[in-house]
PDB file of N, CA and C in Angstrom:
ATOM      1  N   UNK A   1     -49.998 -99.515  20.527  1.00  0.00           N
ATOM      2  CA  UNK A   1     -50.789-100.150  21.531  1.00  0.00           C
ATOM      3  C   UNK A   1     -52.159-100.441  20.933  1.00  0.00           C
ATOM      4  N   UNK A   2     -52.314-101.786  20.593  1.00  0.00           N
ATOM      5  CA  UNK A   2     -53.916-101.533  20.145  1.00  0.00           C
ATOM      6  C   UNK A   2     -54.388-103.157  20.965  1.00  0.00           C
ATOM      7  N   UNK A   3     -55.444-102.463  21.282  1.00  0.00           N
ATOM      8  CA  UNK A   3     -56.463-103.639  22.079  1.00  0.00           C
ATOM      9  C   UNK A   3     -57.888-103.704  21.879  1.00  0.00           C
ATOM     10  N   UNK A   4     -58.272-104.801  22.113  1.00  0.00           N
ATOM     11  CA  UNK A   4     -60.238-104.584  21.226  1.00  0.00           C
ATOM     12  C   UNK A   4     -60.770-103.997  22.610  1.00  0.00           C
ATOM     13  N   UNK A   5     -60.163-103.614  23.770  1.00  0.00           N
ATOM     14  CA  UNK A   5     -61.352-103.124  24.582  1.00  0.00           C
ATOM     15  C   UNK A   5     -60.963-101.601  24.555  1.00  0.00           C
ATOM     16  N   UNK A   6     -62.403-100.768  25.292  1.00  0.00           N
ATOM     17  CA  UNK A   6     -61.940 -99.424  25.263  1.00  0.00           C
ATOM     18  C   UNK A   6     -60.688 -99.185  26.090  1.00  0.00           C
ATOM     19  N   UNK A   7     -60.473 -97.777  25.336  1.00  0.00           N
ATOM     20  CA  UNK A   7     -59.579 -96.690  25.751  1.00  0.00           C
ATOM     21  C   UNK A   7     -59.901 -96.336  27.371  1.00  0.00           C
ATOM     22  N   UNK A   8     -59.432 -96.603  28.260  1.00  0.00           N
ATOM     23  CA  UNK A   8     -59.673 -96.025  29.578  1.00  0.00           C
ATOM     24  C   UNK A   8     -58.693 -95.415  30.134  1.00  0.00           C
ATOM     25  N   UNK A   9     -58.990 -94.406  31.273  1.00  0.00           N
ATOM     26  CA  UNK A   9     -58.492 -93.284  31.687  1.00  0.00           C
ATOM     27  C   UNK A   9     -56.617 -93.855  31.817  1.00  0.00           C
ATOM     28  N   UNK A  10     -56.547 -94.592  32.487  1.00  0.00           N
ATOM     29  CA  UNK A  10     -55.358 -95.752  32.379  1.00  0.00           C
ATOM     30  C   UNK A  10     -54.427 -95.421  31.462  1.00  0.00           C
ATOM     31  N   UNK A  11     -54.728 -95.967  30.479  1.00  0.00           N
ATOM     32  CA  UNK A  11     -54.093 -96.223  28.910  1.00  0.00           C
ATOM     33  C   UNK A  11     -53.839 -94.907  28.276  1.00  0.00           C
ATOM     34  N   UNK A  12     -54.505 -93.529  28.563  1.00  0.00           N
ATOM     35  CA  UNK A  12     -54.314 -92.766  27.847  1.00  0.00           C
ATOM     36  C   UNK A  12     -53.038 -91.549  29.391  1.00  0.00           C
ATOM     37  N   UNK A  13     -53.251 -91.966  30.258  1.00  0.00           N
ATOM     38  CA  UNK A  13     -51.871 -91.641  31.216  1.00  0.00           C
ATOM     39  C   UNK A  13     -50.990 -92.358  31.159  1.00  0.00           C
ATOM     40  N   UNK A  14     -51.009 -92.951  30.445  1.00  0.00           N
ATOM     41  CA  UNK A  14     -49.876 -94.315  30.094  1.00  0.00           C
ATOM     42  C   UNK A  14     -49.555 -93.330  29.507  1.00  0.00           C
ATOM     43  N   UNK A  15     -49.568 -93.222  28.498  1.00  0.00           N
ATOM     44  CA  UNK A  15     -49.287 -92.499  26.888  1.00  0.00           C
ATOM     45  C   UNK A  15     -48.543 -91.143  27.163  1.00  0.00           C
ATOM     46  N   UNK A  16     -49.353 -90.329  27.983  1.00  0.00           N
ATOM     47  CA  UNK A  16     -48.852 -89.250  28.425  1.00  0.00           C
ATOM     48  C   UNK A  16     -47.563 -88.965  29.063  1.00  0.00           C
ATOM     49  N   UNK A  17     -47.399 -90.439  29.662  1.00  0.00           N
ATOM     50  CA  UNK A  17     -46.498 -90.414  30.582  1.00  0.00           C
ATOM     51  C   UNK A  17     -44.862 -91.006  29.945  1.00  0.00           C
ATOM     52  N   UNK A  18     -45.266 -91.407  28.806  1.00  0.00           N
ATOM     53  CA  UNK A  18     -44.407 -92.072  27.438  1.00  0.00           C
ATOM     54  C   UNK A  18     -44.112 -90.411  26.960  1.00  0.00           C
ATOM     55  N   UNK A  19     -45.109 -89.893  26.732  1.00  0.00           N
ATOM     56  CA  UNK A  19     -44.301 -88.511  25.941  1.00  0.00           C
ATOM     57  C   UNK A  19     -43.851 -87.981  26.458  1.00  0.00           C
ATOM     58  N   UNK A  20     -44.251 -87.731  27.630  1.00  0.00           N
ATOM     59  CA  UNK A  20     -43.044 -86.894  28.342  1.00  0.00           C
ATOM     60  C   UNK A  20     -41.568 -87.284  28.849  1.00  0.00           C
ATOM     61  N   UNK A  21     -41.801 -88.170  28.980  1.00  0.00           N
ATOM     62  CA  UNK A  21     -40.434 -88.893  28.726  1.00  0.00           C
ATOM     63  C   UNK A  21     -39.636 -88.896  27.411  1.00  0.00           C
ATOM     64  N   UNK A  22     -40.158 -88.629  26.822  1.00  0.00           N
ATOM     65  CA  UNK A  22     -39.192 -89.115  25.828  1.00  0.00           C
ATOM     66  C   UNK A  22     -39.209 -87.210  24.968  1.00  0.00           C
ATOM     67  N   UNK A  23     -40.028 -86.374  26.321  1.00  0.00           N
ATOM     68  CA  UNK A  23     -39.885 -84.872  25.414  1.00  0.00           C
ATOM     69  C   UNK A  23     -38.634 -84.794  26.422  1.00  0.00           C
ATOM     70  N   UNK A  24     -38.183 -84.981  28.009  1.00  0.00           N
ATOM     71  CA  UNK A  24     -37.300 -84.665  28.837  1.00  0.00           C
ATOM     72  C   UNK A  24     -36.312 -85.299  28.306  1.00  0.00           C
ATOM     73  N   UNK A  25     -36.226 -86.164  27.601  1.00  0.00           N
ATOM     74  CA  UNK A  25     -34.952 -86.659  27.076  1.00  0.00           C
ATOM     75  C   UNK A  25     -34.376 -85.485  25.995  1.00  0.00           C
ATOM     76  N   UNK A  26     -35.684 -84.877  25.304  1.00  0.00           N
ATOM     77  CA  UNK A  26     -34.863 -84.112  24.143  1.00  0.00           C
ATOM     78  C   UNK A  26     -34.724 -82.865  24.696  1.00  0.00           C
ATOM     79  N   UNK A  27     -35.128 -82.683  25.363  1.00  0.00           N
ATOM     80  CA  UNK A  27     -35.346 -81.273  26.140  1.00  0.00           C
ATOM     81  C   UNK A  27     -33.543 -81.289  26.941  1.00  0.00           C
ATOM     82  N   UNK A  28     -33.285 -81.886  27.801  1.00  0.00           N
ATOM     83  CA  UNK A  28     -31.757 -82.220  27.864  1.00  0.00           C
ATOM     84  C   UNK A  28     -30.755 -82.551  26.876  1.00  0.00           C
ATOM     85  N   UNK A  29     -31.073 -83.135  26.093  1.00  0.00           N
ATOM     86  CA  UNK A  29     -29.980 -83.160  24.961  1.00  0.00           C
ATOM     87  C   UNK A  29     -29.788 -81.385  23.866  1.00  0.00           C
ATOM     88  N   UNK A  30     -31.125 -81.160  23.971  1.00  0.00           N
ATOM     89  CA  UNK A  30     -31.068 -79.599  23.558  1.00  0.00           C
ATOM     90  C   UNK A  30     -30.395 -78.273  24.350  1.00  0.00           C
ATOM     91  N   UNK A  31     -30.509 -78.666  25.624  1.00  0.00           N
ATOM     92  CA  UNK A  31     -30.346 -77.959  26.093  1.00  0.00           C
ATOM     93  C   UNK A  31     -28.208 -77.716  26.499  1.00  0.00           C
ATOM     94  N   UNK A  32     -28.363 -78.889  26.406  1.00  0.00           N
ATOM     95  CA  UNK A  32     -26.635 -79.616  26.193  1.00  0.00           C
ATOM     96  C   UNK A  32     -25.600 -78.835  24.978  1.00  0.00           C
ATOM     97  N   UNK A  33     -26.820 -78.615  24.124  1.00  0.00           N
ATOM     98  CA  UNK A  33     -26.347 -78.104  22.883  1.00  0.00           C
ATOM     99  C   UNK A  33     -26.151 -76.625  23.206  1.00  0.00           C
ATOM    100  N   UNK A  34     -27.214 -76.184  23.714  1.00  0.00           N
ATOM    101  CA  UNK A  34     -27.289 -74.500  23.744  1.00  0.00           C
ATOM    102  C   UNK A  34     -26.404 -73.748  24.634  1.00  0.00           C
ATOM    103  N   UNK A  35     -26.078 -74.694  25.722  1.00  0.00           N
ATOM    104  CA  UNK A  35     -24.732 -74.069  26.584  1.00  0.00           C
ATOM    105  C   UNK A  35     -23.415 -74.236  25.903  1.00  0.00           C
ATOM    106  N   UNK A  36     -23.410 -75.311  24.755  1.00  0.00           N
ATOM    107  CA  UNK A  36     -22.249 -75.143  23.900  1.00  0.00           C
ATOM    108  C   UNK A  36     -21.911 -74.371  23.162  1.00  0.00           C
ATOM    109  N   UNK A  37     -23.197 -74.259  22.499  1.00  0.00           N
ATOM    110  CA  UNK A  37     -22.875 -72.967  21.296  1.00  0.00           C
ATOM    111  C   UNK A  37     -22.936 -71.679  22.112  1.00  0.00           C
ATOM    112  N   UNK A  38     -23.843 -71.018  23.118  1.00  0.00           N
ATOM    113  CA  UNK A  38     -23.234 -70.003  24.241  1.00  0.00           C
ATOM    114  C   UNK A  38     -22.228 -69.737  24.427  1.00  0.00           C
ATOM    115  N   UNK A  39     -21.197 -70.592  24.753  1.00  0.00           N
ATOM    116  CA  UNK A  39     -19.885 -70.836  25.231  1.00  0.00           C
ATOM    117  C   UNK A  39     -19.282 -70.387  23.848  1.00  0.00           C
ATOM    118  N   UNK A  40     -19.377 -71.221  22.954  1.00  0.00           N
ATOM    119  CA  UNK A  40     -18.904 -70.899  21.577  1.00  0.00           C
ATOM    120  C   UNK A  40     -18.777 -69.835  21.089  1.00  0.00           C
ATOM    121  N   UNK A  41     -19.851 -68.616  21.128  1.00  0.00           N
ATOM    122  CA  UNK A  41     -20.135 -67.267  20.949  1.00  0.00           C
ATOM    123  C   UNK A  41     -19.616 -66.425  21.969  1.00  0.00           C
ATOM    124  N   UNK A  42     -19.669 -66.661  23.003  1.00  0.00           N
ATOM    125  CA  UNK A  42     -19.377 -65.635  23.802  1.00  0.00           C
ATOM    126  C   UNK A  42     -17.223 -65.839  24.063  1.00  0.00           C
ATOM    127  N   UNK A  43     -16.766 -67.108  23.536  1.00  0.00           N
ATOM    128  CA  UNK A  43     -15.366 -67.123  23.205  1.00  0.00           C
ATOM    129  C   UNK A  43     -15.275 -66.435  21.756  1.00  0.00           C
ATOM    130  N   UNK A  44     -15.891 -66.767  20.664  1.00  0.00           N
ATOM    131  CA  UNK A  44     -15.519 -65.937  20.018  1.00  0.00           C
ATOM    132  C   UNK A  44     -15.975 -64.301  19.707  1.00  0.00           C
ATOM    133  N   UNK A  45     -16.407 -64.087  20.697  1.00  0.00           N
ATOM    134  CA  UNK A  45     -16.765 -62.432  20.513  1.00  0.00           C
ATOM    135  C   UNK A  45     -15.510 -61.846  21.410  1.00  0.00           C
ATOM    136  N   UNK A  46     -15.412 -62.792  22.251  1.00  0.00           N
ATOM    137  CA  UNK A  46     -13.945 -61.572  23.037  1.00  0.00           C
ATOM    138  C   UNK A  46     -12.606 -62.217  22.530  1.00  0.00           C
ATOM    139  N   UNK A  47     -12.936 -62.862  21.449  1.00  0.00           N
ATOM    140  CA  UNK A  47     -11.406 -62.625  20.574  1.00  0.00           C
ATOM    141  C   UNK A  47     -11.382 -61.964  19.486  1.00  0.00           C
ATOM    142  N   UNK A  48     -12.800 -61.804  18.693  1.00  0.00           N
ATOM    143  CA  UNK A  48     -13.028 -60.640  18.023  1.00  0.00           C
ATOM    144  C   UNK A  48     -12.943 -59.071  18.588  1.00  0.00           C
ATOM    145  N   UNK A  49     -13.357 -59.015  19.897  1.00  0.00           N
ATOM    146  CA  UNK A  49     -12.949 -57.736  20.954  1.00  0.00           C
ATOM    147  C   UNK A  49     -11.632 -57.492  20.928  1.00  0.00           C
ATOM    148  N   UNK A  50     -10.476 -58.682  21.385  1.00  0.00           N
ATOM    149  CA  UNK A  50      -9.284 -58.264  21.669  1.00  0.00           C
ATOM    150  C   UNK A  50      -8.839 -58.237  20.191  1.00  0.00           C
ATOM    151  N   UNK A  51      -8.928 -58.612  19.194  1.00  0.00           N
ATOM    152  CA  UNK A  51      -8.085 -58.679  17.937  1.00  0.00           C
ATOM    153  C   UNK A  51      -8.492 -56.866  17.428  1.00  0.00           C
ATOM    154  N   UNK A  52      -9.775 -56.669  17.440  1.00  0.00           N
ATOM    155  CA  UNK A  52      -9.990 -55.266  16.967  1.00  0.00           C
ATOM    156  C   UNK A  52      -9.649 -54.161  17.979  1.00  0.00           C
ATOM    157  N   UNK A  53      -9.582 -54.671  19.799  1.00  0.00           N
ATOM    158  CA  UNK A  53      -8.418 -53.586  20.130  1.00  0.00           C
ATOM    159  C   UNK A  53      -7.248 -53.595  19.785  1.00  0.00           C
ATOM    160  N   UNK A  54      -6.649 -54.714  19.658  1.00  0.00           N
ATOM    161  CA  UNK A  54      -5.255 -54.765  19.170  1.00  0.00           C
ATOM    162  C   UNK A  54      -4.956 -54.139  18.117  1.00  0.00           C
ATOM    163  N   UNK A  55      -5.763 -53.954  17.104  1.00  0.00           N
ATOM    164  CA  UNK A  55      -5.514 -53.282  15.948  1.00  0.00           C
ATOM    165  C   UNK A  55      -5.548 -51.953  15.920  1.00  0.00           C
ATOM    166  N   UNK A  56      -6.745 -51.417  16.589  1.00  0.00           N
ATOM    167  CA  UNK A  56      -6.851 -49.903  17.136  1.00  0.00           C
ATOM    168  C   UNK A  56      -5.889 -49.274  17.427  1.00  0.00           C
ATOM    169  N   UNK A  57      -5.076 -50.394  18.334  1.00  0.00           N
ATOM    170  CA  UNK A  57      -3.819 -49.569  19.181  1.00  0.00           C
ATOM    171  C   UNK A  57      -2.693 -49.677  18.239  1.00  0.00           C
ATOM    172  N   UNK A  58      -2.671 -50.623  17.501  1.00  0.00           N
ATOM    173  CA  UNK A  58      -1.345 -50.379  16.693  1.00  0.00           C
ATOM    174  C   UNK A  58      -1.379 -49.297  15.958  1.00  0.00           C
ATOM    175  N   UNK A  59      -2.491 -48.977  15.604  1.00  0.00           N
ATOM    176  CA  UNK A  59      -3.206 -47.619  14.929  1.00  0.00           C
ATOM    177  C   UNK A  59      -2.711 -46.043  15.339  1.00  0.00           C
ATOM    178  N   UNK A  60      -3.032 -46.518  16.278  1.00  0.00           N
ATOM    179  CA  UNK A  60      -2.989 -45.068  17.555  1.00  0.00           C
ATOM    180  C   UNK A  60      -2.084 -44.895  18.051  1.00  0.00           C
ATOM    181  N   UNK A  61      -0.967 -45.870  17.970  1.00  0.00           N
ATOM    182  CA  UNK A  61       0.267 -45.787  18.483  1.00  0.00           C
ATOM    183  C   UNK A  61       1.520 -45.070  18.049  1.00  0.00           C
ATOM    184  N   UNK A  62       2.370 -44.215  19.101  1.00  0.00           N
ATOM    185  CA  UNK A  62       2.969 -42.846  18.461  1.00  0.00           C
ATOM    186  C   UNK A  62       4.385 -44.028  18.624  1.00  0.00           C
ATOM    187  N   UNK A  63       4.890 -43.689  17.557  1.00  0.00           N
ATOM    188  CA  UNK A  63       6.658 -44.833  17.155  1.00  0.00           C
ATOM    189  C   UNK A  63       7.504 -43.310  17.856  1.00  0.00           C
ATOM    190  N   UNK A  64       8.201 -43.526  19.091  1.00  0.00           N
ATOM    191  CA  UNK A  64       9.417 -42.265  19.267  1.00  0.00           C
ATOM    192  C   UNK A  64      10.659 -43.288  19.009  1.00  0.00           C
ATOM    193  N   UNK A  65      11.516 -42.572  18.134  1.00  0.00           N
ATOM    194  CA  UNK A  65      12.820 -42.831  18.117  1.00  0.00           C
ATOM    195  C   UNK A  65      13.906 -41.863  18.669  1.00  0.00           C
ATOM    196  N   UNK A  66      15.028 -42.834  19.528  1.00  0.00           N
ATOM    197  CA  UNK A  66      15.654 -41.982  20.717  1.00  0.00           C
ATOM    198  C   UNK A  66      16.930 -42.463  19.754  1.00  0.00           C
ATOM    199  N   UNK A  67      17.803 -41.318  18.635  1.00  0.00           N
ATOM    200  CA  UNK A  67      19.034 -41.538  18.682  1.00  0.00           C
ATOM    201  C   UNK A  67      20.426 -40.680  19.494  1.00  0.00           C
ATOM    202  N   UNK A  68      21.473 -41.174  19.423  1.00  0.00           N
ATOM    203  CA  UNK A  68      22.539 -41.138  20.274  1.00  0.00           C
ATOM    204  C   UNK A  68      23.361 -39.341  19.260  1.00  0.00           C
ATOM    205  N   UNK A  69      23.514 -39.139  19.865  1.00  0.00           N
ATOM    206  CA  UNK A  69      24.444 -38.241  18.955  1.00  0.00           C
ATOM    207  C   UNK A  69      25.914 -38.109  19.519  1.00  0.00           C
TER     208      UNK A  69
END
């Protein structure tokens, strides 16, 4: 924006009103992101949960064998 007369109160709420716009734009697209990767982490922590109970228990688990006589 350039003009030969002064800067007045106007022109510089103009401006203001340009950045913030264009910070709410990134501010939503960021924020778009962060509920993804959330989602992302918190699926893979409870399949890391169930895979290391699963393993525990195969661990811990007593084998009875019932034969016939």
């Amino acid at each position: 924006m350039t003009t030969s007369g002064p800067i007045t109160r106007d022109h510089i709420e103009q401006r203001f009103r340009d950045i913030q716009s264009e910070v709410e734009g990134v501010e939503s697209e960021a924020r778009s992101y962060t509920t993804i990767a959330v989602a992302a982490v918190a699926v893979t922590l409870v399949v890391v949960a169930f895979a290391l109970g699963s393993r525990r228990g195969r661990k811990r688990r007593t084998f009875v064998e019932i034969r016939r006589v």
